[in-house]
Protein backbone atom coordinates (compact mmCIF):
# COMPACT_ATOMS: atom_id res chain seq x y z
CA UNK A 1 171.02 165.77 109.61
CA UNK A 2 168.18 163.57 110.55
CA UNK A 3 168.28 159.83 109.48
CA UNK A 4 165.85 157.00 108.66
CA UNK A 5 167.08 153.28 108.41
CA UNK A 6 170.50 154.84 107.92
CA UNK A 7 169.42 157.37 105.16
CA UNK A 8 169.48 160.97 105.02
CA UNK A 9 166.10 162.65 104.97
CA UNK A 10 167.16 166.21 105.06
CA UNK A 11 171.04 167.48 104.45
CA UNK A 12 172.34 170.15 106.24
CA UNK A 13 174.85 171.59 103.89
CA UNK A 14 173.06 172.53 101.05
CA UNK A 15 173.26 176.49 99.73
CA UNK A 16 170.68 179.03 101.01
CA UNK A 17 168.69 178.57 97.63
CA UNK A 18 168.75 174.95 96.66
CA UNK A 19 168.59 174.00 93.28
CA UNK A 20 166.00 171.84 91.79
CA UNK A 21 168.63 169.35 90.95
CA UNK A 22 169.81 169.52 94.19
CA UNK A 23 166.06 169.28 95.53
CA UNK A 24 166.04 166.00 93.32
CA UNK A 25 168.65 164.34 94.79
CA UNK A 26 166.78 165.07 98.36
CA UNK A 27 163.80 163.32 97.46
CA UNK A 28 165.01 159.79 98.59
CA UNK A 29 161.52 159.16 99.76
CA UNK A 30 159.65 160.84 97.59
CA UNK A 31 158.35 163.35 100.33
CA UNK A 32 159.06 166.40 98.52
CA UNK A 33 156.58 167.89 96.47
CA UNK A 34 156.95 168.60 92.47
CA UNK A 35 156.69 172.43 92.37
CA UNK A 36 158.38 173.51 95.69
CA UNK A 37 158.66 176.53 96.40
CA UNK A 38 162.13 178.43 95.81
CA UNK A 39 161.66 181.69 97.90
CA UNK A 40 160.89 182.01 101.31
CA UNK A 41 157.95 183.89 102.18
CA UNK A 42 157.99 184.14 106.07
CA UNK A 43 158.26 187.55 107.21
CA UNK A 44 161.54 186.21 109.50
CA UNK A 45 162.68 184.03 106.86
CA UNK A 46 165.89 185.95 107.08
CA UNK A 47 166.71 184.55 110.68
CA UNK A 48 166.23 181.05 109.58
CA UNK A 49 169.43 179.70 109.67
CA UNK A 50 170.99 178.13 106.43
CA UNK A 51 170.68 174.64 107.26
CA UNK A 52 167.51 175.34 107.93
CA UNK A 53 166.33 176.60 104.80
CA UNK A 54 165.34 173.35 102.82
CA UNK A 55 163.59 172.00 105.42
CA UNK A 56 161.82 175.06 106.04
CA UNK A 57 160.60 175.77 102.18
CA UNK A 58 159.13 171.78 102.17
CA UNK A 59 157.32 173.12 105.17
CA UNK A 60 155.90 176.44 103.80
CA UNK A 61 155.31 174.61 100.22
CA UNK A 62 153.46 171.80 101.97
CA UNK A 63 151.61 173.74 104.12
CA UNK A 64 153.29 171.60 107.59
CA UNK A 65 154.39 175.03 109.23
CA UNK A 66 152.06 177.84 108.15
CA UNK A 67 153.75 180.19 110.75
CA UNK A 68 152.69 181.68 113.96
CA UNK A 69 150.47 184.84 114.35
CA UNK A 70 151.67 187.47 111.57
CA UNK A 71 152.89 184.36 109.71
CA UNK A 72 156.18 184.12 111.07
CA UNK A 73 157.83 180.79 111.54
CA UNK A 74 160.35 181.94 114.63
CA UNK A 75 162.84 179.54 114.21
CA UNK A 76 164.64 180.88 117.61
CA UNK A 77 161.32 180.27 119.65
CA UNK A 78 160.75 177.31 121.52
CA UNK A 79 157.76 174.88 119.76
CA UNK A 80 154.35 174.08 122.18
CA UNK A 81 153.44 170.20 122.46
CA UNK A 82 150.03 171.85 120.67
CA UNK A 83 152.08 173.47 117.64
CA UNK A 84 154.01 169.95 117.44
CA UNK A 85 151.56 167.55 117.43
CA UNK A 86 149.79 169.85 114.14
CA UNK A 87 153.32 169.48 112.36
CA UNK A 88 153.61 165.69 112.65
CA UNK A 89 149.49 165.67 111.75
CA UNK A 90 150.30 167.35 108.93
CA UNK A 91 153.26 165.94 107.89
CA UNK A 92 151.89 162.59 108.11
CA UNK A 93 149.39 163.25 105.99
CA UNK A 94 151.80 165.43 103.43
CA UNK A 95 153.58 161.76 103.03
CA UNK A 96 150.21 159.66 102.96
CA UNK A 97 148.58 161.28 99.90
C-alpha cells in the first residue's frame, strides 16, 4: 500500500476486477480518471499479480505505462531509470490536468 500524508493512494486488497464503486472509494485524490478502464489489455496482463491490478488499469487507462515492445507491461522485469523517469513525467502530468 503506498501512503501520502497518512492516506492510502492505492489498496492492495481489492478483487482482480474492481468495481466502479470500489474505484470510487479509491479516488481520495481525485487521480483516477472517470471512464477507467475495466479489462486489462496487456498481452501479460495475466502475470500481473492481483494487487497489482488497480494500479495497473489507472496506468493503461491513463496512458502512464503504455508497455514495453509488443505492448507488454512485464511486471516481473526490473524498470530502467529511462522507463521511470517517463512514468513519473507522465503521471505528473495525468494529476496536473
Amino acid at each position: 500500500m503506498a501512503r501520502l500524508d497518512n492516506k492510502a493512494l492505492f489498496f492492495t486488497t481489492l478483487p482482480r476486477t474492481p468495481s466502479k464503486r470500489k474505484m470510487e472509494e479509491l479516488n481520495i485524490f481525485g487521480v483516477l480518471p472517470n471512464d477507467m478502464d475495466t479489462a486489462l489489455n496487456y498481452p501479460d496482463a495475466d502475470s500481473i499479480s492481483g494487487y497489482a491490478k488497480t494500479a495497473a488499469l489507472y496506468c493503461q487507462t491513463t496512458g502512464v505505462i503504455g508497455g514495453r515492445a509488443g505492448g507488454v507491461f512485464a511486471p516481473q522485469e526490473i524498470a530502467t531509470c529511462a522507463e521511470v523517469a517517463t512514468i513519473i513525467q507522465r503521471f505528473v502530468e495525468v494529476v496536473i490536468k
